[in-house]
Structures are given as structure tokens and as C-alpha cells.
N, C-alpha and C. Protein backbone atom coordinates (compact mmCIF):
# COMPACT_ATOMS: atom_id res chain seq x y z
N UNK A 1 94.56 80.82 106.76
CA UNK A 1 94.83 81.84 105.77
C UNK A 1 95.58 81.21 104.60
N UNK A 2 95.15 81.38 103.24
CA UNK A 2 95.43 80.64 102.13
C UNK A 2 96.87 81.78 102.24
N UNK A 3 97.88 80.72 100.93
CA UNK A 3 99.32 81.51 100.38
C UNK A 3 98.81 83.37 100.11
N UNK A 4 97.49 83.03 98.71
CA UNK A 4 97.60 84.16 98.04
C UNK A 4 96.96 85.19 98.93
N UNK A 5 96.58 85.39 99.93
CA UNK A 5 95.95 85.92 101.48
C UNK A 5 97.37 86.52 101.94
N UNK A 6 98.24 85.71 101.89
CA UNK A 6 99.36 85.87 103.07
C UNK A 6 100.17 86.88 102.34
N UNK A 7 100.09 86.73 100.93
CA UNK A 7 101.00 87.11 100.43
C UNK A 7 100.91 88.74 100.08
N UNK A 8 99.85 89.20 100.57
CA UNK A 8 98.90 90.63 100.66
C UNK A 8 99.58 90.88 102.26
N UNK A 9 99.05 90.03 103.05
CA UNK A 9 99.39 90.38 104.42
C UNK A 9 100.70 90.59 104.65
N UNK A 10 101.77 90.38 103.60
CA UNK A 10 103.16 90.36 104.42
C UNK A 10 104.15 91.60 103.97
N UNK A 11 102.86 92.25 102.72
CA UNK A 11 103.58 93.46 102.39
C UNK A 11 103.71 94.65 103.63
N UNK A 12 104.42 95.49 103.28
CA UNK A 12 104.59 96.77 104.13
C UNK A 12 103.57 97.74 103.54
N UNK A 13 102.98 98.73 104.47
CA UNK A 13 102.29 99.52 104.17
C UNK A 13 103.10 100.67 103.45
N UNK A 14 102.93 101.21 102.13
CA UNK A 14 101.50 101.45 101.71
C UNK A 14 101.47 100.90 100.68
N UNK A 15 102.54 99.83 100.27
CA UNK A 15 102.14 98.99 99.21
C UNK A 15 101.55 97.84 99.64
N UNK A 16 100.97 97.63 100.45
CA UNK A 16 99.98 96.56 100.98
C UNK A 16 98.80 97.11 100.19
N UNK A 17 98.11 98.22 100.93
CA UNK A 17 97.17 98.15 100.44
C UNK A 17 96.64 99.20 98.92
N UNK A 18 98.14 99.29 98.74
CA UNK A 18 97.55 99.87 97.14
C UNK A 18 97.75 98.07 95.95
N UNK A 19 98.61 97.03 96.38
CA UNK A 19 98.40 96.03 96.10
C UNK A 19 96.86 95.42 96.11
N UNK A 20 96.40 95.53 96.87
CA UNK A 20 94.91 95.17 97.49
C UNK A 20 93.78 96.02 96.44
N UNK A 21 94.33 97.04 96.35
CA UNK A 21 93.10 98.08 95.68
C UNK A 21 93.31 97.44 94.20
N UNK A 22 94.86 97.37 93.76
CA UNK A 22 94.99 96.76 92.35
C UNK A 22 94.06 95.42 92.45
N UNK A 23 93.90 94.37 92.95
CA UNK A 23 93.37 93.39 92.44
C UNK A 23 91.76 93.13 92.84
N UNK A 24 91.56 94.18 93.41
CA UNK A 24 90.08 94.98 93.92
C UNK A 24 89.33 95.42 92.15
N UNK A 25 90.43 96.14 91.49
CA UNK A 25 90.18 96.92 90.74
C UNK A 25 90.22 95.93 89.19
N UNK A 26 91.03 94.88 89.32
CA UNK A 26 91.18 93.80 88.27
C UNK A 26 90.40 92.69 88.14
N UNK A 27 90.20 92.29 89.28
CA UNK A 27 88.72 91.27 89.50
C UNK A 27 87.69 91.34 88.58
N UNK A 28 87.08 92.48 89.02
CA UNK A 28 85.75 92.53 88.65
C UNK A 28 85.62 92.91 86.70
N UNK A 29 86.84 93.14 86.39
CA UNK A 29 86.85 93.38 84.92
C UNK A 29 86.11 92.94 83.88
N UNK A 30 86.11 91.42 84.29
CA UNK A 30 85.69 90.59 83.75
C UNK A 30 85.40 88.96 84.38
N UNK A 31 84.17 88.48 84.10
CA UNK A 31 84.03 87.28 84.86
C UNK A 31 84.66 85.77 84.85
N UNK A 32 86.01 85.55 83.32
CA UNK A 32 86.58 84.66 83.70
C UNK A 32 88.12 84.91 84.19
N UNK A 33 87.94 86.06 84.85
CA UNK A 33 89.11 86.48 85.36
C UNK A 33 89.73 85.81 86.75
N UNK A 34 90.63 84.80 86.84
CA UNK A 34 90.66 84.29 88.33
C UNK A 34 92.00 84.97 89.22
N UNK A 35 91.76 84.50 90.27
CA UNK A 35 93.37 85.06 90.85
C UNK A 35 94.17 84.27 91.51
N UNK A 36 95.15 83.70 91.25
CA UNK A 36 95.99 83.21 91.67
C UNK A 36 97.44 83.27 92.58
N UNK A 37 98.01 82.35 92.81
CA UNK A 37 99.55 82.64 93.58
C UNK A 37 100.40 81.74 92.39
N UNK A 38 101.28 82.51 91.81
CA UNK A 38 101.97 81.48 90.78
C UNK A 38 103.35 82.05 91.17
N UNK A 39 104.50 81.43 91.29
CA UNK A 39 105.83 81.79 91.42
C UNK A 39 105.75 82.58 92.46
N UNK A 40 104.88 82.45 93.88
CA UNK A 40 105.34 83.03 94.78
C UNK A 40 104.76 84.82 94.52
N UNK A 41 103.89 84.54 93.06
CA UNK A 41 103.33 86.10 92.91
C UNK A 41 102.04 85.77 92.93
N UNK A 42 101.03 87.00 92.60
CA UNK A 42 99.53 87.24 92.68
C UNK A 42 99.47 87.42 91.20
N UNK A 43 99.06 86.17 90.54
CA UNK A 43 98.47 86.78 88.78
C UNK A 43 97.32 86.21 88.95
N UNK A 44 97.01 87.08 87.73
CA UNK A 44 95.26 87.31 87.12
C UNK A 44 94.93 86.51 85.90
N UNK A 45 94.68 85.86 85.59
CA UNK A 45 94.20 84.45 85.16
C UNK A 45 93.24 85.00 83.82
N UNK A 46 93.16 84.96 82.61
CA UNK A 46 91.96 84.96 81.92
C UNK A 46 91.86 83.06 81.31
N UNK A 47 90.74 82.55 81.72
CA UNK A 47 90.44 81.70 81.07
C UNK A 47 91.32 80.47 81.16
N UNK A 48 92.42 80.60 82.70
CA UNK A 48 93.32 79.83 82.86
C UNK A 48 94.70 79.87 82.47
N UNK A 49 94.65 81.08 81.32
CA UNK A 49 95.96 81.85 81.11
C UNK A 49 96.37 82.94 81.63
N UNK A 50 97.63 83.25 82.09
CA UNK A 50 98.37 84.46 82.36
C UNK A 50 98.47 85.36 82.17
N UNK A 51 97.81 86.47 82.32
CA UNK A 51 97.59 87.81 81.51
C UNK A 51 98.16 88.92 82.75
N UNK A 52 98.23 88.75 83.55
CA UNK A 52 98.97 90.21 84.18
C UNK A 52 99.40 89.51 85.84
N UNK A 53 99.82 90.05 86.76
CA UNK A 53 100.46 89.84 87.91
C UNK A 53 100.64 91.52 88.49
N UNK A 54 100.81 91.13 90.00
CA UNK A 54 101.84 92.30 90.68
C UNK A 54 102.91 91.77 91.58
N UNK A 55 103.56 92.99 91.84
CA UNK A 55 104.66 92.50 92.38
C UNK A 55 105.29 94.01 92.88
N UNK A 56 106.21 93.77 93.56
CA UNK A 56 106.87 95.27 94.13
C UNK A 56 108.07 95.02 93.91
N UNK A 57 108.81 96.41 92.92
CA UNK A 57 110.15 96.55 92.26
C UNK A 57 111.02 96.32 93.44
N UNK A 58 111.93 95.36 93.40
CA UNK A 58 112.95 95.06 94.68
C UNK A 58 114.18 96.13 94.50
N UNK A 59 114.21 96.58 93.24
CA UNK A 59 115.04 98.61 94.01
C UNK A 59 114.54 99.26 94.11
N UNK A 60 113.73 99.54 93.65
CA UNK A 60 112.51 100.64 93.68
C UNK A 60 111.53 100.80 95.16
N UNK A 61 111.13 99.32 95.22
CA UNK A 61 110.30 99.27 96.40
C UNK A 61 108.86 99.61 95.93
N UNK A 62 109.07 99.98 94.74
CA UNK A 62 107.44 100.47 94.39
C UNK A 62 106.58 98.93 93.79
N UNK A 63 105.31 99.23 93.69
CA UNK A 63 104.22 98.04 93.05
C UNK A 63 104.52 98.53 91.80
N UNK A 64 103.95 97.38 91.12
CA UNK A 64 103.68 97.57 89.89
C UNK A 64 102.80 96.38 89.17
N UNK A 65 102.26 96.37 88.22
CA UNK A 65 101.42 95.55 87.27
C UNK A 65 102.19 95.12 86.21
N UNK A 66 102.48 93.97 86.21
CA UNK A 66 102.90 92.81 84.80
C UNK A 66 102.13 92.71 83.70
N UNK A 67 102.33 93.15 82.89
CA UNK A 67 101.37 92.24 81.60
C UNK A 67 102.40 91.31 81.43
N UNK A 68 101.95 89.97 80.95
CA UNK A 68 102.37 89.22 80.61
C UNK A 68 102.92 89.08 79.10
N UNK A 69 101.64 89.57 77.91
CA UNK A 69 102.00 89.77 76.65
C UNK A 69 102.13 91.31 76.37
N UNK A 70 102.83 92.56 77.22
CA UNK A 70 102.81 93.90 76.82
C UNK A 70 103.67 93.82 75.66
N UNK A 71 104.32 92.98 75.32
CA UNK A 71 105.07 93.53 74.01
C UNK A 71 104.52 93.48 72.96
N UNK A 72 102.83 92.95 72.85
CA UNK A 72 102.05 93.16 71.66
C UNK A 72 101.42 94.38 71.82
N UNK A 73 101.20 95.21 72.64
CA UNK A 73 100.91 96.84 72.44
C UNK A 73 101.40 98.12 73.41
N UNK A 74 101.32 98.58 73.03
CA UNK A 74 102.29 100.35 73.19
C UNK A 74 101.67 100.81 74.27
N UNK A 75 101.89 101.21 74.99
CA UNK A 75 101.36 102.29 76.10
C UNK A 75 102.19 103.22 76.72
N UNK A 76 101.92 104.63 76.81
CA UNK A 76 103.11 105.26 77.11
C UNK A 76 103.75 104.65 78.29
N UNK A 77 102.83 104.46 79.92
CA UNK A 77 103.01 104.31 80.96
C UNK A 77 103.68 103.04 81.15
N UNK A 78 103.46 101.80 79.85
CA UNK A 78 104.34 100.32 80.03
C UNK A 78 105.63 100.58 79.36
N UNK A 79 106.56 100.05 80.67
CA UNK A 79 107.91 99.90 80.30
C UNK A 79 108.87 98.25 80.32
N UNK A 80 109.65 98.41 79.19
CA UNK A 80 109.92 97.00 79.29
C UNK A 80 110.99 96.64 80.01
N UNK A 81 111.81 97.33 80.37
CA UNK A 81 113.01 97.13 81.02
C UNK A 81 113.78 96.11 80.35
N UNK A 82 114.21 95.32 81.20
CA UNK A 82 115.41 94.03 80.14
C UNK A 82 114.59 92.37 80.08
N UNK A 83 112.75 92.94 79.89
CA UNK A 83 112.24 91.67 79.75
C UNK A 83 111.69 91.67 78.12
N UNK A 84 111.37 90.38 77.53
CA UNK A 84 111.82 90.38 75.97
C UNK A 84 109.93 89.86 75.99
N UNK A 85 109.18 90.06 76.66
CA UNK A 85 107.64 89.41 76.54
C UNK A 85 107.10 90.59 77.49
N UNK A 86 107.31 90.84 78.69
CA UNK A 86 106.20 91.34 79.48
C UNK A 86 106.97 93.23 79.48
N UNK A 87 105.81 93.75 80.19
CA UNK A 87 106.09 95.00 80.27
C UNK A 87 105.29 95.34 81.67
N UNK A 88 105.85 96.24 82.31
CA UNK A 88 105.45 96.59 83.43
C UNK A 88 104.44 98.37 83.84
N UNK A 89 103.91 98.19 84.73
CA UNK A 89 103.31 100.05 84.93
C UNK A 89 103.84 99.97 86.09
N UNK A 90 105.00 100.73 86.58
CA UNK A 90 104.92 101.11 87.99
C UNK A 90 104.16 101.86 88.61
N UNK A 91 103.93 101.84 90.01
CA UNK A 91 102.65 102.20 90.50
C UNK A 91 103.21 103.52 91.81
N UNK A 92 102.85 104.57 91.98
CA UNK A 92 103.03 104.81 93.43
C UNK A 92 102.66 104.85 94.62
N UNK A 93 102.86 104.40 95.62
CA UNK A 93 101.90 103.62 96.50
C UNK A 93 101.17 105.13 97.34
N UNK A 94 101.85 105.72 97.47
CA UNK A 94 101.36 106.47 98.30
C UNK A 94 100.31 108.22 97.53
N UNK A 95 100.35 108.22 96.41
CA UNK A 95 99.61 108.92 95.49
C UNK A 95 97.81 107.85 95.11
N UNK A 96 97.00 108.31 94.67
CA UNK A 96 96.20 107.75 94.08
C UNK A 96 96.41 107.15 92.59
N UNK A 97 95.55 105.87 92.79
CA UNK A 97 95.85 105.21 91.75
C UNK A 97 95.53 105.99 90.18
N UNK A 98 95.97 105.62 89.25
CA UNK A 98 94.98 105.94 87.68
C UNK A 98 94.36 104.75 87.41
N UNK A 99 92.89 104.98 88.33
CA UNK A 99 92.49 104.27 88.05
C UNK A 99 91.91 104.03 86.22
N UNK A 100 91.47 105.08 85.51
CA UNK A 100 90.65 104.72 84.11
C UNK A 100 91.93 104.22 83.81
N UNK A 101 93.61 104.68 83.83
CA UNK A 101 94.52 104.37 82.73
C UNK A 101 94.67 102.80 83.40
N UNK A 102 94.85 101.88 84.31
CA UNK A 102 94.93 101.20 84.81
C UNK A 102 93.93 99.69 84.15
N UNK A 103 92.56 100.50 84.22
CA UNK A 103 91.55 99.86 83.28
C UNK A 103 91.75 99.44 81.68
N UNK A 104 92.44 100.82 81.04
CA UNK A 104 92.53 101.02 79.91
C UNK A 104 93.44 99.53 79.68
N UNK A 105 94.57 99.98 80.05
CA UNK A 105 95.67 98.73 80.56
C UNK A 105 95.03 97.14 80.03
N UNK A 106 94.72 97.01 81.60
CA UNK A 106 93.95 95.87 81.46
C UNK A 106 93.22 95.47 80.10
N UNK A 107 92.13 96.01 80.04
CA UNK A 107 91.53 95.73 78.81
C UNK A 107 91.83 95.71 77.66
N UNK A 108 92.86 96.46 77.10
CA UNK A 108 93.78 95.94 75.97
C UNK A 108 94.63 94.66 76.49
N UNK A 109 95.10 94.26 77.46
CA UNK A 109 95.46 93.21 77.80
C UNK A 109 94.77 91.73 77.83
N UNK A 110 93.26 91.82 78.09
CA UNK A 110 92.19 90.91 78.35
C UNK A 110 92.05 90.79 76.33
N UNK A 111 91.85 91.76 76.25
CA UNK A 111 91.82 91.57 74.25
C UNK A 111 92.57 90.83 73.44
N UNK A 112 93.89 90.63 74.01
CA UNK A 112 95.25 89.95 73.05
C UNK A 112 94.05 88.70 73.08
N UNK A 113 93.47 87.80 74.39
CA UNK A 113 93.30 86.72 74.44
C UNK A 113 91.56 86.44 73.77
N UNK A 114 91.11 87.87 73.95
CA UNK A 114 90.12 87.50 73.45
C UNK A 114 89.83 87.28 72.06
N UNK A 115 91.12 88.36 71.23
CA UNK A 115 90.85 87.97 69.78
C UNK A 115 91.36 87.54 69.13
N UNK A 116 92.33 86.42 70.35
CA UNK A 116 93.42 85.51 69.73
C UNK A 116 94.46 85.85 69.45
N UNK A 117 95.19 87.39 69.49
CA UNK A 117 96.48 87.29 68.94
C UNK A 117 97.12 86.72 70.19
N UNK A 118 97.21 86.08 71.16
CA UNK A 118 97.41 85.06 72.21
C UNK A 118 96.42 83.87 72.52
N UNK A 119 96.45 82.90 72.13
CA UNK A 119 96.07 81.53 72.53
C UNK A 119 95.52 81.61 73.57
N UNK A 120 94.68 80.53 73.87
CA UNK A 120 94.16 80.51 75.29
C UNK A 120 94.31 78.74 75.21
């Protein structure tokens, strides 16, 4: 069993598998989307760059989704807390996902890189 395998397996339910559904749901977005284990987390790769991650709030206990560059656009649901680049969506594990707003997300996220206002 690879790291980024284990690192699904060692959550607690029910953020195990609403973790699982998130990168179920991020995959397929787009085809140079890869997935990785970086810092001990699960990020999503465009093109070999960093564009989003998850992770579960250590007070909260809840999941949530990283953008990496959210501070180049607005979304009600992204919050920045006391980070000066990324912005987060917390997630609740035990409700159903949003999934279209989740998408929406993403894909303004996959855009910074596609139309360059982030480097690749």
C-alpha cells in the first residue's frame, strides 16, 4: 500500500470517506490533473503544479479543500483564515457534499494556471 493510499486509510470515518469522494470528484476534472502525497498531505497537481490539497481542520476535525492560489478569486464559501496565499472550503463530513459548488471551485482554480495568472 503506497503513502498516498495510507493516508485515506488512516482517517476516521466519516471523514475518510467524504475525503475519498473529494478526490473521486477532482480527478476526473481534468486530464493533467495528478495526485499526489506532498507534506504528508493529498494535493492535486495541474501540470506538475500545486493547485489544491485536503486535509482535516485539527480543531474542527472537519475536511476541507486548499486552494493553493484562492487569494486570486472570491468565493463566498473560501475562507482565508491567517493564511496570506491559500484559502480553504470546509467541508461537512457527515451531510452531502456540494458537489456543482465544489466543481465551480475547482475550475476557477484549474483557470489561474490555465490563463497564466499563475505560472506553470
Amino acid at each position: 500500500m503506497n503513502a498516498l493510499h495510507q493516508y485515506y486509510e488512516n482517517q476516521e470515518e466519516p471523514n475518510r470517506s467524504c475525503l475519498l469522494a473529494l478526490r473521486d470528484l477532482i480527478l476526473p476534472l481534468d486530464r493533467d490533473i495528478t495526485h499526489e502525497l506532498k507534506y504528508g498531505m493529498p494535493f492535486f497537481c495541474y501540470k506538475g503544479k500545486m493547485f489544491c490539497y485536503l486535509w482535516v481542520h485539527k480543531k474542527l476535525g472537519q475536511p476541507y479543500i486548499g486552494i493553493v492560489e484562492g487569494k486570486h478569486f472570491k468565493h463566498p464559501l473560501l475562507i482565508q483564515e491567517k493564511r496570506s496565499r491559500m484559502k480553504v472550503m470546509m467541508l461537512d463530513a457527515n451531510a452531502d457534499l456540494p458537489v456543482k459548488t465544489i466543481k465551480e471551485i475547482i475550475k476557477q482554480a484549474l483557470a489561474l494556471y490555465k490563463n497564466g495568472v499563475v505560472k506553470i
